[in-house]
N, C-alpha and C. Protein backbone atom coordinates (compact mmCIF):
# COMPACT_ATOMS: atom_id res chain seq x y z
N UNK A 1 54.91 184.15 105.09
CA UNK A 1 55.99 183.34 105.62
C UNK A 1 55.37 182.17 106.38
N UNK A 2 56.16 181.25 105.97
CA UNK A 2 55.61 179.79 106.71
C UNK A 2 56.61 179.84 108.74
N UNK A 3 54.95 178.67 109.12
CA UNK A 3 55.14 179.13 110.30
C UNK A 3 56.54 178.38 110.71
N UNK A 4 57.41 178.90 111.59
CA UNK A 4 58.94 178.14 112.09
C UNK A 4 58.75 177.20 113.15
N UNK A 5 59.12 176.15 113.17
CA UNK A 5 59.30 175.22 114.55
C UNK A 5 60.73 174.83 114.48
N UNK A 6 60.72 175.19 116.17
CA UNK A 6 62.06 174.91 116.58
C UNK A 6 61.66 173.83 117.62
N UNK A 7 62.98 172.90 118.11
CA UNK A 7 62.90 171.74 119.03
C UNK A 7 63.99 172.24 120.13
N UNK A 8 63.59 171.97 120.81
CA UNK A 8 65.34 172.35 121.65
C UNK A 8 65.44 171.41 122.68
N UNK A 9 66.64 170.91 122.34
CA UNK A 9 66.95 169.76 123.70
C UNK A 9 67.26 170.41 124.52
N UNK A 10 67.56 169.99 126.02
CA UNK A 10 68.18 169.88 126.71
C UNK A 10 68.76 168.59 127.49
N UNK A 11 69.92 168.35 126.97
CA UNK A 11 70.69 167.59 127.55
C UNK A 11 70.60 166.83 128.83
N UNK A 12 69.70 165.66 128.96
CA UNK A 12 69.80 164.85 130.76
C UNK A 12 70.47 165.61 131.43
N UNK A 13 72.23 165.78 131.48
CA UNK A 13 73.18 165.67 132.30
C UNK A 13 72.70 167.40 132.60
N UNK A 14 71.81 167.89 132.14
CA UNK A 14 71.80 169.87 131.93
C UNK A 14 70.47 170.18 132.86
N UNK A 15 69.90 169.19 132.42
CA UNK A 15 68.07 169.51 132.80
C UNK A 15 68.06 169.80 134.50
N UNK A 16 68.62 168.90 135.32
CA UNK A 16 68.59 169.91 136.65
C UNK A 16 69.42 171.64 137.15
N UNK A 17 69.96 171.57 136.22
CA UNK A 17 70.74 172.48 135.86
C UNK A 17 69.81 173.80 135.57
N UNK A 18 69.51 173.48 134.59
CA UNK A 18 68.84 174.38 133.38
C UNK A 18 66.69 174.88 134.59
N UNK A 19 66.41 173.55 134.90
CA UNK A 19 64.98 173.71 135.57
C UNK A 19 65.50 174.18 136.84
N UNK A 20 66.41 174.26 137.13
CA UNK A 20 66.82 175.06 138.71
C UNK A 20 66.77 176.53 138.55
N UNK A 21 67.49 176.55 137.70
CA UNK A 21 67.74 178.30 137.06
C UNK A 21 66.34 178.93 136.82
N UNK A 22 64.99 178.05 136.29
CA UNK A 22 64.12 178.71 135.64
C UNK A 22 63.16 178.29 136.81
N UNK A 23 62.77 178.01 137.91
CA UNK A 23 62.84 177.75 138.74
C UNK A 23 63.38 179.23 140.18
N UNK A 24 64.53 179.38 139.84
CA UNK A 24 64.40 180.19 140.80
C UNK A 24 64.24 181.75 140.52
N UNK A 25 64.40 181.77 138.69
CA UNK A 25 64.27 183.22 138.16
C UNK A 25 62.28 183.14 138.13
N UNK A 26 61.64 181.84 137.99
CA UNK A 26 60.46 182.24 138.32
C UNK A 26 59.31 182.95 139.41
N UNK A 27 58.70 183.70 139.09
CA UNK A 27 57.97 184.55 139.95
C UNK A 27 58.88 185.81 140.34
N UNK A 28 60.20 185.98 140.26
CA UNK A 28 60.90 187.62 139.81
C UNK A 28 60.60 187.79 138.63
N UNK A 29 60.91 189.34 139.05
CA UNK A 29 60.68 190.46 138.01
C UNK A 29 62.08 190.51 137.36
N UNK A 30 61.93 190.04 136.19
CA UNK A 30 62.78 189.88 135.00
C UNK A 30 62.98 191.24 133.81
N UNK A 31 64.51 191.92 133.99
CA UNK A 31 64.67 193.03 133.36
C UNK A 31 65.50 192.37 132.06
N UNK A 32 64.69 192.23 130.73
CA UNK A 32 65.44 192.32 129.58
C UNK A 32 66.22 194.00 128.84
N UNK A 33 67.51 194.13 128.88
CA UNK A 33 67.62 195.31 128.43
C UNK A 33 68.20 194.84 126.84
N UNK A 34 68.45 195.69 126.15
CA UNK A 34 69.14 195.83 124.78
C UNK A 34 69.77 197.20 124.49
N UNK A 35 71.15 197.13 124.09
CA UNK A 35 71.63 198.55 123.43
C UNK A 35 72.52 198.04 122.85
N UNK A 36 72.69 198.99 121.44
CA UNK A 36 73.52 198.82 120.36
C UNK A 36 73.56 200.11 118.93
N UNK A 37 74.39 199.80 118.39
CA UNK A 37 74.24 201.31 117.32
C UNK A 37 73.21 200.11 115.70
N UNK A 38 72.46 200.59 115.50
CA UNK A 38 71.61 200.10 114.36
C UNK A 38 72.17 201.18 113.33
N UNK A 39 73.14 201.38 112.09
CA UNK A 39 72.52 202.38 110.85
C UNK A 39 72.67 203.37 111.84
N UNK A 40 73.73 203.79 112.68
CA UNK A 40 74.28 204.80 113.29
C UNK A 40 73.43 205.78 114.07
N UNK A 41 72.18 204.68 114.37
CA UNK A 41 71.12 204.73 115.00
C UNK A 41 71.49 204.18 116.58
N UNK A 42 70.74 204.75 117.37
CA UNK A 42 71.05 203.53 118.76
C UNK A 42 69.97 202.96 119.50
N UNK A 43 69.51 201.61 119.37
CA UNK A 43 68.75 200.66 119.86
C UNK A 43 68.76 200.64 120.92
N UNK A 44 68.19 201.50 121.78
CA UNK A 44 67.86 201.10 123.13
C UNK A 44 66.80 200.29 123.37
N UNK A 45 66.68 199.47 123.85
CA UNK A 45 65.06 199.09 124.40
C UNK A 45 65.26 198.16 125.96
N UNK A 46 64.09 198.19 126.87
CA UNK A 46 63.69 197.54 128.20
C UNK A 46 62.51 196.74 127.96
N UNK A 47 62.81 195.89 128.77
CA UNK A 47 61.78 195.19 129.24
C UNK A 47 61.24 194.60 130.16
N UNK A 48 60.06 194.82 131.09
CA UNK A 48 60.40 193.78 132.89
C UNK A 48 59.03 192.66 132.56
N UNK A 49 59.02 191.57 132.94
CA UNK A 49 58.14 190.80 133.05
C UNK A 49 58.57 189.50 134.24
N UNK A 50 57.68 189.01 134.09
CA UNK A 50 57.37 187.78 135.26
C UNK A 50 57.11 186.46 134.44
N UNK A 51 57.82 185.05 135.16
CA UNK A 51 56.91 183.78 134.12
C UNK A 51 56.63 183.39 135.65
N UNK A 52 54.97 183.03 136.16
CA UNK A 52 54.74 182.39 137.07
C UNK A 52 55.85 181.29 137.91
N UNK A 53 55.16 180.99 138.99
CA UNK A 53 56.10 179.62 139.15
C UNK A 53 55.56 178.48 138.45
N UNK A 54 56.45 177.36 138.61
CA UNK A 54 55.71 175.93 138.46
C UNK A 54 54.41 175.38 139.18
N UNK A 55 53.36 175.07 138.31
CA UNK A 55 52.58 174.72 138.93
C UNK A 55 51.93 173.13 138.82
N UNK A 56 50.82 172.63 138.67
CA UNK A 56 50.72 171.63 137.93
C UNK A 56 51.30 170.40 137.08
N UNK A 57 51.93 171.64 136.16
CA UNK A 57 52.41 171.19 135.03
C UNK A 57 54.03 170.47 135.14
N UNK A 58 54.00 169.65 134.21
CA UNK A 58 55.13 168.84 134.07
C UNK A 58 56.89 169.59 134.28
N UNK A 59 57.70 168.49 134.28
CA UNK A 59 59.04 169.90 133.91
C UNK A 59 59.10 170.17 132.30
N UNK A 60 58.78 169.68 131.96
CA UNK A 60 58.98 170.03 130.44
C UNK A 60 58.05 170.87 129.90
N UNK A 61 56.53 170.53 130.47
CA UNK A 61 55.68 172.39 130.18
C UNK A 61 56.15 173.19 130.97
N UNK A 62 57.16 172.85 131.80
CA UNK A 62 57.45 174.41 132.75
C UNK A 62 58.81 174.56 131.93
N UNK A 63 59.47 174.34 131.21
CA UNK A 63 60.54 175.10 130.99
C UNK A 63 60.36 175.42 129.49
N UNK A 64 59.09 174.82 128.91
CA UNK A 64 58.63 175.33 127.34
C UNK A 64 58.00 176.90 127.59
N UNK A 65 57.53 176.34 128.86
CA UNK A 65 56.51 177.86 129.17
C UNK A 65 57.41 178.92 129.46
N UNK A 66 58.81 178.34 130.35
CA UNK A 66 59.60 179.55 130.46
C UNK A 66 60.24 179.99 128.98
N UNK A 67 60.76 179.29 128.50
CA UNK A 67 61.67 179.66 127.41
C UNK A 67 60.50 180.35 126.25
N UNK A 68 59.00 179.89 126.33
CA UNK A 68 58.22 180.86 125.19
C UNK A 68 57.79 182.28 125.90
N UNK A 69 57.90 182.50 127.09
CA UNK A 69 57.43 183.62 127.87
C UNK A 69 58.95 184.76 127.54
N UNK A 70 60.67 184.11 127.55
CA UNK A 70 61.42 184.47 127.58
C UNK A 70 61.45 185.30 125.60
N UNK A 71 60.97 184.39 124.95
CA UNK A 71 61.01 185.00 123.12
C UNK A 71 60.13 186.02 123.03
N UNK A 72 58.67 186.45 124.01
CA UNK A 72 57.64 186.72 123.69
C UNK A 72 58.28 188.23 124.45
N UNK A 73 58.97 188.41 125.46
CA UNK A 73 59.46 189.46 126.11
C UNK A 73 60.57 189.67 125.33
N UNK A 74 61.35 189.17 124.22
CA UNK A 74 62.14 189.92 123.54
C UNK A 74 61.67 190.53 122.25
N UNK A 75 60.31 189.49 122.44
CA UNK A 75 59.38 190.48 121.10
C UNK A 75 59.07 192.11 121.74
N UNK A 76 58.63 191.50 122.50
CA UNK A 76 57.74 193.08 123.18
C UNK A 76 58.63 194.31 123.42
N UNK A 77 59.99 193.68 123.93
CA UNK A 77 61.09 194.39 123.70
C UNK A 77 61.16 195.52 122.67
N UNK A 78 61.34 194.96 121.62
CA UNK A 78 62.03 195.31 120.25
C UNK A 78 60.58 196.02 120.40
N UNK A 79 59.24 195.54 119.85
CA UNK A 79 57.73 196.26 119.57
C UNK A 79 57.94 197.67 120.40
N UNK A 80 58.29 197.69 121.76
CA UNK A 80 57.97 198.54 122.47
C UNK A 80 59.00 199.97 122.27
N UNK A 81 60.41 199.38 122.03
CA UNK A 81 61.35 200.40 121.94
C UNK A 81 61.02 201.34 120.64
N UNK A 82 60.62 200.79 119.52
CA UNK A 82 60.37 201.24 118.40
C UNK A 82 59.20 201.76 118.55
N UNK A 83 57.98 201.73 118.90
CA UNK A 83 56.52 202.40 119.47
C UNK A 83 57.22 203.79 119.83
N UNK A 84 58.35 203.80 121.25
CA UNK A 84 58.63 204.39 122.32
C UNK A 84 59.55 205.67 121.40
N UNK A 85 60.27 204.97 120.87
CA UNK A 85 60.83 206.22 119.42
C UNK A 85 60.19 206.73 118.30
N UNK A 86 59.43 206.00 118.02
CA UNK A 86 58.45 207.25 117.28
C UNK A 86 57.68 207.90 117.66
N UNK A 87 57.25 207.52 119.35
CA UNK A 87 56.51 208.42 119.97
C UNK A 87 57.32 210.07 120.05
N UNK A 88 58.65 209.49 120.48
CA UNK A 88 59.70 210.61 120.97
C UNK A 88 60.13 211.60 119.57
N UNK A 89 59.58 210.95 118.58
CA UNK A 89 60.08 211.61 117.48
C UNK A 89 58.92 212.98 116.71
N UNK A 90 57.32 211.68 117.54
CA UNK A 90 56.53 212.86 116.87
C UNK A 90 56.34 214.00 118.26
N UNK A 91 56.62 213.63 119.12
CA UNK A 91 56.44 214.83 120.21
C UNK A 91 57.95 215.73 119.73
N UNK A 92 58.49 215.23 119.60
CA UNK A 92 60.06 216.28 119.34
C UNK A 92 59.24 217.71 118.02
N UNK A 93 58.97 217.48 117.25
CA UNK A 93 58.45 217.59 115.73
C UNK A 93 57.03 218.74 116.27
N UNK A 94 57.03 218.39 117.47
CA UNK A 94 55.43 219.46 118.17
C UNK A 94 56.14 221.12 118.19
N UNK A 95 55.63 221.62 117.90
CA UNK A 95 56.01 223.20 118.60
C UNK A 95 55.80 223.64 120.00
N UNK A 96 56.70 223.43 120.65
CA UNK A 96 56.44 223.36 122.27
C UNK A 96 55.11 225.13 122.36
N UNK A 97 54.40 224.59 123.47
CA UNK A 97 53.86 225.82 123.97
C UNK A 97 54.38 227.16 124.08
N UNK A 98 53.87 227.97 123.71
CA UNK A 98 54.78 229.81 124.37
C UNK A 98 53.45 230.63 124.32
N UNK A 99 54.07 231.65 125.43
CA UNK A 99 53.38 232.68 125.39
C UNK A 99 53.85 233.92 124.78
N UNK A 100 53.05 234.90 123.77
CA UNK A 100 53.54 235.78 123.43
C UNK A 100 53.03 237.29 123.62
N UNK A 101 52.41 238.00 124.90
CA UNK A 101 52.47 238.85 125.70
C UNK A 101 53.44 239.40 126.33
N UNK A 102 53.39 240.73 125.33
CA UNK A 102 54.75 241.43 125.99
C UNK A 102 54.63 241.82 127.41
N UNK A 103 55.34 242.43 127.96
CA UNK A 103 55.57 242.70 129.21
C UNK A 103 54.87 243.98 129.08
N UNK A 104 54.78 244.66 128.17
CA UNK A 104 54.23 246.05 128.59
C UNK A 104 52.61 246.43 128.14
N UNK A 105 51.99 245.06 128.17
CA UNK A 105 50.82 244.95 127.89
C UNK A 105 49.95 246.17 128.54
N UNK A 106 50.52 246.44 129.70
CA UNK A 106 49.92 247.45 130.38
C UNK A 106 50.63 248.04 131.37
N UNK A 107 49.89 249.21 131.23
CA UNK A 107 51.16 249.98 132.30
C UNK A 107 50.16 250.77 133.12
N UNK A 108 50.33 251.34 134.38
CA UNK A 108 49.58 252.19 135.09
C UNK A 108 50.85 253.73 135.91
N UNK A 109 49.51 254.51 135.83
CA UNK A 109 50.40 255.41 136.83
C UNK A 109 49.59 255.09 138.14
């Protein structure tokens, strides 16, 4: 698959708007959640991450940086929930531990 580029404006009349918001969600701890029924399946997945603050950089590398930090945590999302269920699927599939010593292994007078 060929690689995708996207452009995304933001609108003059938006941009203080829009760099305020990313701006003050920067440097919190950012909870992406997801739930839904997939194929009568159910998609749970979490996610927490951080995008630094502004530093240096321009407003326009700071809100490219936010918005690619924001796609890259809905990747990890999705990667992680699906990891996290087949983990749960091959531990389910284990034969839990038991002990099988009867009680009257021994007896005394």
């Amino acid at each position: 698959m060929a690689d995708v580029t996207v452009q995304l404006t933001i609108p003059e009349a938006a941009v203080t708007k829009v760099v305020d918001a990313f701006t003050k969600l920067s440097g919190a701890r950012i909870s992406l959640d997801a739930d839904k029924m997939v194929n009568d399946t159910n998609f749970n997945g979490r996610w927490d991450f951080t995008v630094a603050p502004q530093g240096a950089e321009t407003t326009k590398q700071f809100a490219v940086r936010f918005i690619l930090e924001l796609i890259k945590a809905s990747v990890k999302l999705v990667d992680y929930a699906e990891d996290r269920d087949r983990y749960s699927a091959e531990v389910a599939s284990i034969t839990p531990p038991a002990q099988d010593v009867p009680d009257n292994i021994i007896t005394g007078v």
